[in-house]
C-alpha atoms as a PDB file:
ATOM      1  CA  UNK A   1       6.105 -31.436   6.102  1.00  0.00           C
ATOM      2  CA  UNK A   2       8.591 -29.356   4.726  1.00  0.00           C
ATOM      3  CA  UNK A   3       8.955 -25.526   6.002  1.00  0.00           C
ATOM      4  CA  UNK A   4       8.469 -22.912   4.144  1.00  0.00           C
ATOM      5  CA  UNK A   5       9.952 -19.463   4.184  1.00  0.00           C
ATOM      6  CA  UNK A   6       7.913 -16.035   2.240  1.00  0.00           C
ATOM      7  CA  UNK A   7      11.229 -14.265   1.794  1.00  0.00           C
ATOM      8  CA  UNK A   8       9.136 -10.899   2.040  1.00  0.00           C
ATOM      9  CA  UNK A   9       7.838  -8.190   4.112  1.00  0.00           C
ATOM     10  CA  UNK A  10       4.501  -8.241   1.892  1.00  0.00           C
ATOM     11  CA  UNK A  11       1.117  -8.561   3.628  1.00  0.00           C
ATOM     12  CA  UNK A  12      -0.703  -9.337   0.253  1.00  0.00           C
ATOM     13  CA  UNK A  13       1.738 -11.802  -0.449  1.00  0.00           C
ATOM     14  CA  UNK A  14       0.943 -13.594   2.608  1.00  0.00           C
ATOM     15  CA  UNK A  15      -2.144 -13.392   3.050  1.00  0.00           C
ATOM     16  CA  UNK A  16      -2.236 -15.105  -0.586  1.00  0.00           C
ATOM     17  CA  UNK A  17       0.060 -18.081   0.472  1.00  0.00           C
ATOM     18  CA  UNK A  18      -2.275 -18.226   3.410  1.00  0.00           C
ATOM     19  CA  UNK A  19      -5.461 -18.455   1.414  1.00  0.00           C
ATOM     20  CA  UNK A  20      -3.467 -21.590  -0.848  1.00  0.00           C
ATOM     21  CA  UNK A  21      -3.664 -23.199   1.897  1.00  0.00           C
ATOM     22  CA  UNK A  22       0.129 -23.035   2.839  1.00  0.00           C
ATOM     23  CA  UNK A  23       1.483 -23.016   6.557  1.00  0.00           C
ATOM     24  CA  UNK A  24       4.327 -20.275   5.830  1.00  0.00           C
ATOM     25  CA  UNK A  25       7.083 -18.308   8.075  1.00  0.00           C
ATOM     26  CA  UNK A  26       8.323 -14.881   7.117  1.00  0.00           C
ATOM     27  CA  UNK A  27      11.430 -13.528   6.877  1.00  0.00           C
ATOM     28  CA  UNK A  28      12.163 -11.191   4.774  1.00  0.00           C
ATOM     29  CA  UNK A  29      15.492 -10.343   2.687  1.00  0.00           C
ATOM     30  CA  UNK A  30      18.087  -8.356   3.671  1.00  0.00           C
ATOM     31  CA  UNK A  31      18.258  -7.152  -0.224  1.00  0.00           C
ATOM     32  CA  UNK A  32      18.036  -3.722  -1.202  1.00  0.00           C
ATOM     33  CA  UNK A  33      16.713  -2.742  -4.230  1.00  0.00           C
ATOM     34  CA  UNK A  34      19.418  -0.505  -6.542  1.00  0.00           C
ATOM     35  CA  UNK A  35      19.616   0.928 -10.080  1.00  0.00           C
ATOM     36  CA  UNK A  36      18.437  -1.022 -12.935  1.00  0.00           C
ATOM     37  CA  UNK A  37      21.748  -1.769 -14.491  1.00  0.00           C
ATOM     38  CA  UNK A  38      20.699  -4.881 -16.667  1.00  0.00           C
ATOM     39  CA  UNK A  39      19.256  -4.700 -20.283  1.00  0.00           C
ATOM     40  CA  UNK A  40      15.882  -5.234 -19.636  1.00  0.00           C
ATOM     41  CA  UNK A  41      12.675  -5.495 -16.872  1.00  0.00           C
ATOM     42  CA  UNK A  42      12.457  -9.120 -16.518  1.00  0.00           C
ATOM     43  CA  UNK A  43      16.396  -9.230 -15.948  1.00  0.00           C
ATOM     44  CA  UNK A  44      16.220  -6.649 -13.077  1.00  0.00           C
ATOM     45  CA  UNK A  45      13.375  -8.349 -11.997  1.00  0.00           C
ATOM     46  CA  UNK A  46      14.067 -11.534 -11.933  1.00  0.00           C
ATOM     47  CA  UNK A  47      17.503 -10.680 -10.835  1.00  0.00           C
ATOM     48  CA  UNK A  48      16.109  -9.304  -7.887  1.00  0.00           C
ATOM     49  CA  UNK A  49      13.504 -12.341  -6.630  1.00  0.00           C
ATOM     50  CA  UNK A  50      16.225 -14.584  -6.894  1.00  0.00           C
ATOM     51  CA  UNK A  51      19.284 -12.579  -4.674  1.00  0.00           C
ATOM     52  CA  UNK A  52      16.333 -12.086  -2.345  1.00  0.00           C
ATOM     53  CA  UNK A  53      15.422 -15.765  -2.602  1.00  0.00           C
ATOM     54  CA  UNK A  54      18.926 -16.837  -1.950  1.00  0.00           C
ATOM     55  CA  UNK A  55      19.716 -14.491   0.668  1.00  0.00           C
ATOM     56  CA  UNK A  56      17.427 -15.851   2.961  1.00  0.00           C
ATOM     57  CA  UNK A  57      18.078 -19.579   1.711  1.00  0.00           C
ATOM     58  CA  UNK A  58      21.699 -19.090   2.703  1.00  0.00           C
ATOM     59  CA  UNK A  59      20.371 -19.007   6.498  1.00  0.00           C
ATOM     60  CA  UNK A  60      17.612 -22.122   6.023  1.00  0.00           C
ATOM     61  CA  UNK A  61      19.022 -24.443   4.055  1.00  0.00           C
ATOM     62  CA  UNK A  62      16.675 -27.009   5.144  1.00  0.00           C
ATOM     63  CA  UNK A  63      12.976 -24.820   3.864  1.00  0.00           C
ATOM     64  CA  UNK A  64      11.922 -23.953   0.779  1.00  0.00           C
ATOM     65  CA  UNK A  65      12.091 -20.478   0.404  1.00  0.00           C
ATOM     66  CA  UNK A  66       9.652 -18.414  -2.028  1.00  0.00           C
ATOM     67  CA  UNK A  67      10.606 -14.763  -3.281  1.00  0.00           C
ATOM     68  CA  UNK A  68       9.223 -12.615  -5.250  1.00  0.00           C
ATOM     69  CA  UNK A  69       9.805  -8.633  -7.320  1.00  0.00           C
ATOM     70  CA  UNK A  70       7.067  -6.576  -8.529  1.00  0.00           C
ATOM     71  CA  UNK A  71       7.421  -4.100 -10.728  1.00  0.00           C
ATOM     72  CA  UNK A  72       5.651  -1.787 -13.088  1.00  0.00           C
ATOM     73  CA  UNK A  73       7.271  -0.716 -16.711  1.00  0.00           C
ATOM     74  CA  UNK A  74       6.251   1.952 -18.959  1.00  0.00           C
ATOM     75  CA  UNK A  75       7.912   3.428 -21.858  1.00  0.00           C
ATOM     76  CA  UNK A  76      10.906   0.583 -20.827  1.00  0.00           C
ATOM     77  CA  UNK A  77      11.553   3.015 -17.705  1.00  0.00           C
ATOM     78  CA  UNK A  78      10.901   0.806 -14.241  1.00  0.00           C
ATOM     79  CA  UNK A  79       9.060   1.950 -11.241  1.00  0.00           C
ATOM     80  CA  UNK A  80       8.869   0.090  -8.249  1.00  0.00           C
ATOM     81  CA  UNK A  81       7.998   1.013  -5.040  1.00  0.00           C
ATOM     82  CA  UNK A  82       7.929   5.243  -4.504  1.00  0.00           C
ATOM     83  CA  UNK A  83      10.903   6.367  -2.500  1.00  0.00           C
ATOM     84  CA  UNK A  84       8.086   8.903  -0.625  1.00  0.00           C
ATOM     85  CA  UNK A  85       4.698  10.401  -1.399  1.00  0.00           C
ATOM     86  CA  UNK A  86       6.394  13.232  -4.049  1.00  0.00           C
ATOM     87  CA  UNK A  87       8.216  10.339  -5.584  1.00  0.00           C
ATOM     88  CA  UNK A  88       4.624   8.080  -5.199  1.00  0.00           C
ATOM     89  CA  UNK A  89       3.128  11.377  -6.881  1.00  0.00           C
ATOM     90  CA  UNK A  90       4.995  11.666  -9.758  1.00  0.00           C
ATOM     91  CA  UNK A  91       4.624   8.053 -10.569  1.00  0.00           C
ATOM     92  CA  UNK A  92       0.813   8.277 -10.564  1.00  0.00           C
ATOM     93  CA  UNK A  93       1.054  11.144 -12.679  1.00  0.00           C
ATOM     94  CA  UNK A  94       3.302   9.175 -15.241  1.00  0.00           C
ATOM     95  CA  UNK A  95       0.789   5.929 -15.485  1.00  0.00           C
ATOM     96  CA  UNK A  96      -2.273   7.958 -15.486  1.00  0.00           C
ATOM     97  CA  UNK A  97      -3.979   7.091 -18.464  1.00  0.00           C
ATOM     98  CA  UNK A  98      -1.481   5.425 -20.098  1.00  0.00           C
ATOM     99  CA  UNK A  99      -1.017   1.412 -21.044  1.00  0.00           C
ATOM    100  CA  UNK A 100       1.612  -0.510 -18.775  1.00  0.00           C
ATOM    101  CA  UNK A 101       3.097  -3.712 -17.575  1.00  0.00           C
ATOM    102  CA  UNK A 102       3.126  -4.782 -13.973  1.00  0.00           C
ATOM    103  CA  UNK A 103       6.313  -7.741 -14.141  1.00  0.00           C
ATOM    104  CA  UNK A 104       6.908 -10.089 -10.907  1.00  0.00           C
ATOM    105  CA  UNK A 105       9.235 -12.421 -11.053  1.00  0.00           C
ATOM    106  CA  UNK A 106       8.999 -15.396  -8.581  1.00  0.00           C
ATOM    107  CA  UNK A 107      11.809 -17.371  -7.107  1.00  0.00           C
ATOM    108  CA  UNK A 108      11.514 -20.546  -4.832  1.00  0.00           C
ATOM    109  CA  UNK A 109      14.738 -22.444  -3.796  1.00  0.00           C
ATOM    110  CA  UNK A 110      15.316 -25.547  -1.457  1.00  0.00           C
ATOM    111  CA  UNK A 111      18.891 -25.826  -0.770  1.00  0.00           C
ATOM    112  CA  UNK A 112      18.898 -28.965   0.663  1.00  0.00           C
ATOM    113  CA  UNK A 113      18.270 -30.714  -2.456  1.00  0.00           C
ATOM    114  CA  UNK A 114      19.552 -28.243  -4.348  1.00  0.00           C
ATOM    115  CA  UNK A 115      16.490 -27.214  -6.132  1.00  0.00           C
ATOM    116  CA  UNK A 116      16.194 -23.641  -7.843  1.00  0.00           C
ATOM    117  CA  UNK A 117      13.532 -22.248  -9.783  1.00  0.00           C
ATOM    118  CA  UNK A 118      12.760 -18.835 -11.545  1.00  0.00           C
ATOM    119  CA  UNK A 119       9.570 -17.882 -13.595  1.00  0.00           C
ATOM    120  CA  UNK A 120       8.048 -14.146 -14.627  1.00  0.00           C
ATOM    121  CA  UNK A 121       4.831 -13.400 -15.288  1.00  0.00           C
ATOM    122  CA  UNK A 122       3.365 -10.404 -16.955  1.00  0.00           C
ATOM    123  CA  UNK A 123       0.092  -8.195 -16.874  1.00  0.00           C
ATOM    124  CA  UNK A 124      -0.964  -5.482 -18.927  1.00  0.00           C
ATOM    125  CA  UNK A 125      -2.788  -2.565 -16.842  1.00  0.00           C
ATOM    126  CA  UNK A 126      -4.810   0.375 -19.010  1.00  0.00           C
ATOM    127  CA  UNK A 127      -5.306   3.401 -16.712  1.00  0.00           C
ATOM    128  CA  UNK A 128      -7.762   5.956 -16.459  1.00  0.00           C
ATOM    129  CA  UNK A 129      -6.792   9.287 -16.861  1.00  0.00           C
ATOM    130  CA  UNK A 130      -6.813  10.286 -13.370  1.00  0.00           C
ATOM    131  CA  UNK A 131      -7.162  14.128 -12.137  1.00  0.00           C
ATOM    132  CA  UNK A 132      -4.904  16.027  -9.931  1.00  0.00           C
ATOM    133  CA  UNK A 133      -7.143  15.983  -6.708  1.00  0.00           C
ATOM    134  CA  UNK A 134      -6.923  12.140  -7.226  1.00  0.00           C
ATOM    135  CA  UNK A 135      -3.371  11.806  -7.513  1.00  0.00           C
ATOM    136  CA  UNK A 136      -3.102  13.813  -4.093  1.00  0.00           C
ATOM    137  CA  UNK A 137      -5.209  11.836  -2.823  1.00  0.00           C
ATOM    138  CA  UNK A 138      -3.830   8.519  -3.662  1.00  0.00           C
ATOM    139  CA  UNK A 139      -0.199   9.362  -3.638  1.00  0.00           C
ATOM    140  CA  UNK A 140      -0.496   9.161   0.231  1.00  0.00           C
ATOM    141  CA  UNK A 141      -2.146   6.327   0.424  1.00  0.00           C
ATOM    142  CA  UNK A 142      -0.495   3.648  -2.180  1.00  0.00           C
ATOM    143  CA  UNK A 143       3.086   4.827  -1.978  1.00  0.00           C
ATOM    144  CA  UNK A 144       4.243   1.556  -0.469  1.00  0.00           C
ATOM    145  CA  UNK A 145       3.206  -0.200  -3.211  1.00  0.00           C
ATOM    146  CA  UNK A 146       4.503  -0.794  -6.667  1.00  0.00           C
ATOM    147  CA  UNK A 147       3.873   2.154  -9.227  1.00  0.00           C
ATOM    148  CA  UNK A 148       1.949   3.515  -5.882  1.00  0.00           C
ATOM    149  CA  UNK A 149      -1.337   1.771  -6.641  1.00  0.00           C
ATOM    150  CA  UNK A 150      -3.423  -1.059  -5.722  1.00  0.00           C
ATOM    151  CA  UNK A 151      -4.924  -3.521  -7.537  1.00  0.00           C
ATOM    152  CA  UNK A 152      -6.214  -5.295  -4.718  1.00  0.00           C
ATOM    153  CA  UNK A 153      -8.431  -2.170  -3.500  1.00  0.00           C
ATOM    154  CA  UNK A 154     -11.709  -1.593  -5.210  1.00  0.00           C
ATOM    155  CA  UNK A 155     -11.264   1.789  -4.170  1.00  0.00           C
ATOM    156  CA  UNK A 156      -7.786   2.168  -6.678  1.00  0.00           C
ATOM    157  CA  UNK A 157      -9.091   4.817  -9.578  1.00  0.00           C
ATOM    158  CA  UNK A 158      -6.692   4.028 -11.607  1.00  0.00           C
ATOM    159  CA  UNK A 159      -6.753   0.891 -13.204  1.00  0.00           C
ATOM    160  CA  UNK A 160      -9.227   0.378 -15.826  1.00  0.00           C
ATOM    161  CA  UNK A 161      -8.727  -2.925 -17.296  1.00  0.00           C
ATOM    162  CA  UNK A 162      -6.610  -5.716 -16.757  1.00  0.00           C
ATOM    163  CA  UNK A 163      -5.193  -8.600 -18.968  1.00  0.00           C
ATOM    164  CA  UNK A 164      -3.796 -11.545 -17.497  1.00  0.00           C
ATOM    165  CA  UNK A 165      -3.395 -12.266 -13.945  1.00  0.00           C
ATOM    166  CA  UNK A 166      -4.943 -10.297 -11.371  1.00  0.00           C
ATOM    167  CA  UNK A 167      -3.161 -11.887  -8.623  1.00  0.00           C
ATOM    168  CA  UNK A 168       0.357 -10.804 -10.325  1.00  0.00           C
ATOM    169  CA  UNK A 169      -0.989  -6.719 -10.395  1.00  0.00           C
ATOM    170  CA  UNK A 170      -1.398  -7.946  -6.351  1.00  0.00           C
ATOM    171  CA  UNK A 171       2.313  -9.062  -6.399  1.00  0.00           C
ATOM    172  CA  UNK A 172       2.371 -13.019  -6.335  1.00  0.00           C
ATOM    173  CA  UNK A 173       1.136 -14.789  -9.465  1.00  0.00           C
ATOM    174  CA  UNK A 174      -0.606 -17.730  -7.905  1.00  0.00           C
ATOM    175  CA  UNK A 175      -1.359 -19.815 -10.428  1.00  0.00           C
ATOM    176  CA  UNK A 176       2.594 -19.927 -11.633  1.00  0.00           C
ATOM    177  CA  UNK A 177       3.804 -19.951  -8.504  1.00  0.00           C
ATOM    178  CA  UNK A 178       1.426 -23.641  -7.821  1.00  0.00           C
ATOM    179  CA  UNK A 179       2.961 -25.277 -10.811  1.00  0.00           C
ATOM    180  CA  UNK A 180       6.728 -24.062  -9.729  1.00  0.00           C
ATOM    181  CA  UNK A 181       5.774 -25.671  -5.879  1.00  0.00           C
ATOM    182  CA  UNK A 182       4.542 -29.144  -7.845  1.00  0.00           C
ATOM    183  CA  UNK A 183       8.388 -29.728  -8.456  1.00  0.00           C
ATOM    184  CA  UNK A 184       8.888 -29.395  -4.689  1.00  0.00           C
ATOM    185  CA  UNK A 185       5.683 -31.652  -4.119  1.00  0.00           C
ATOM    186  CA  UNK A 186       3.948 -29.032  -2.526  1.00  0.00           C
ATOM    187  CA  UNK A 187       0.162 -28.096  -3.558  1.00  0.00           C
ATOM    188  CA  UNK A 188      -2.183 -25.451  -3.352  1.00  0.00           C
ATOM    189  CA  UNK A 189      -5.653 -24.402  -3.317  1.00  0.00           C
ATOM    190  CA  UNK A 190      -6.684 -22.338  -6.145  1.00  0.00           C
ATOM    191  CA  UNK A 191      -8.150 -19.492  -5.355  1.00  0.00           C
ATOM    192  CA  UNK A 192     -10.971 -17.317  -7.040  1.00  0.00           C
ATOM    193  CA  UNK A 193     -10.169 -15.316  -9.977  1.00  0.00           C
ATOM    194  CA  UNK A 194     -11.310 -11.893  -9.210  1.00  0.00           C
END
């Protein structure tokens, strides 16, 4: 059985690994996330799964190693997770009501036999129009997430309607990620689509 490192601090993203069925360590990257100073989303993105991906490889080169980068894009500006609750509130404020993208880009390396993979997936969120009491409200509560809400929470007023995969607005697209682990002969459960 080969180990396997989540190369992230995520709850939701374990708790999903967990629920495929996988028996998973954590230890998350020592990465920092900067400045978008590549030409598009899916570069910073990816960009950023894979330096986190390979900075904890670099220390276990004998476990697979899964990372992944959420982010949300409107108008081709990037938000990821708020810097504090003004920063969470202004965000809000932005998506509300508006049509977005919600981009996480997965990376899984085994260094051992030196095996590298990177994929992105992509979901398209419509918002309601959400009021300022609302905003308050949910600026404090979501601002450690990406774009400072939750998909996962029934409770989230803001999202609408989603197309494409839930499980990628929740941070790990599971279904992408199970064909990527096939190539490392690894398999998961599938779990319900929400």
């Amino acid at each position: 059985m080969k180990k396997i490192i989540l190369a992230s601090a995520s709850p939701r993203r374990k708790e999903l690994l967990e629920r495929a069925g996988l028996n998973i360590s954590v230890q998350p990257s020592d990465i920092r996330e900067g400045p978008n100073t590549c030409l598009s989303a899916e570069h910073y993105c990816i960009g950023l799964a894979l330096s986190k991906a390979e900075n904890v490889a670099s220390l276990q080169d004998n476990a697979i190693v899964i990372a992944a980068d959420t982010i949300v894009v409107f108008n081709n500006k990037i938000f990821g997770k708020p810097k504090n609750i003004r920063d969470a509130r202004v965000i809000l404020s932005t998506l509300s009501g508006t049509k977005h993208f919600v981009y996480t880009a997965i990376a899984v390396i085994y260094l051992k036999e030196h095996l590298r993979i990177v994929d992105i997936e992509k979901t398209t969120i419509f918002a309601r129009k959400l009021s300022s009491r609302q905003i308050n409200i949910f600026c404090r509560k979501n601002h450690d997430k990406a774009g400072a809400y939750a998909a996962q929470e029934k409770s989230d007023p803001l999202i609408e309607r989603i197309e494409g995969d839930f499980y990628n607005v929740v941070g790990l697209p599971v279904k992408k990620l199970s064909r990527i682990l096939k190539y490392f002969n690894i398999k998961m459960k599938n779990l319900n689509t929400r």
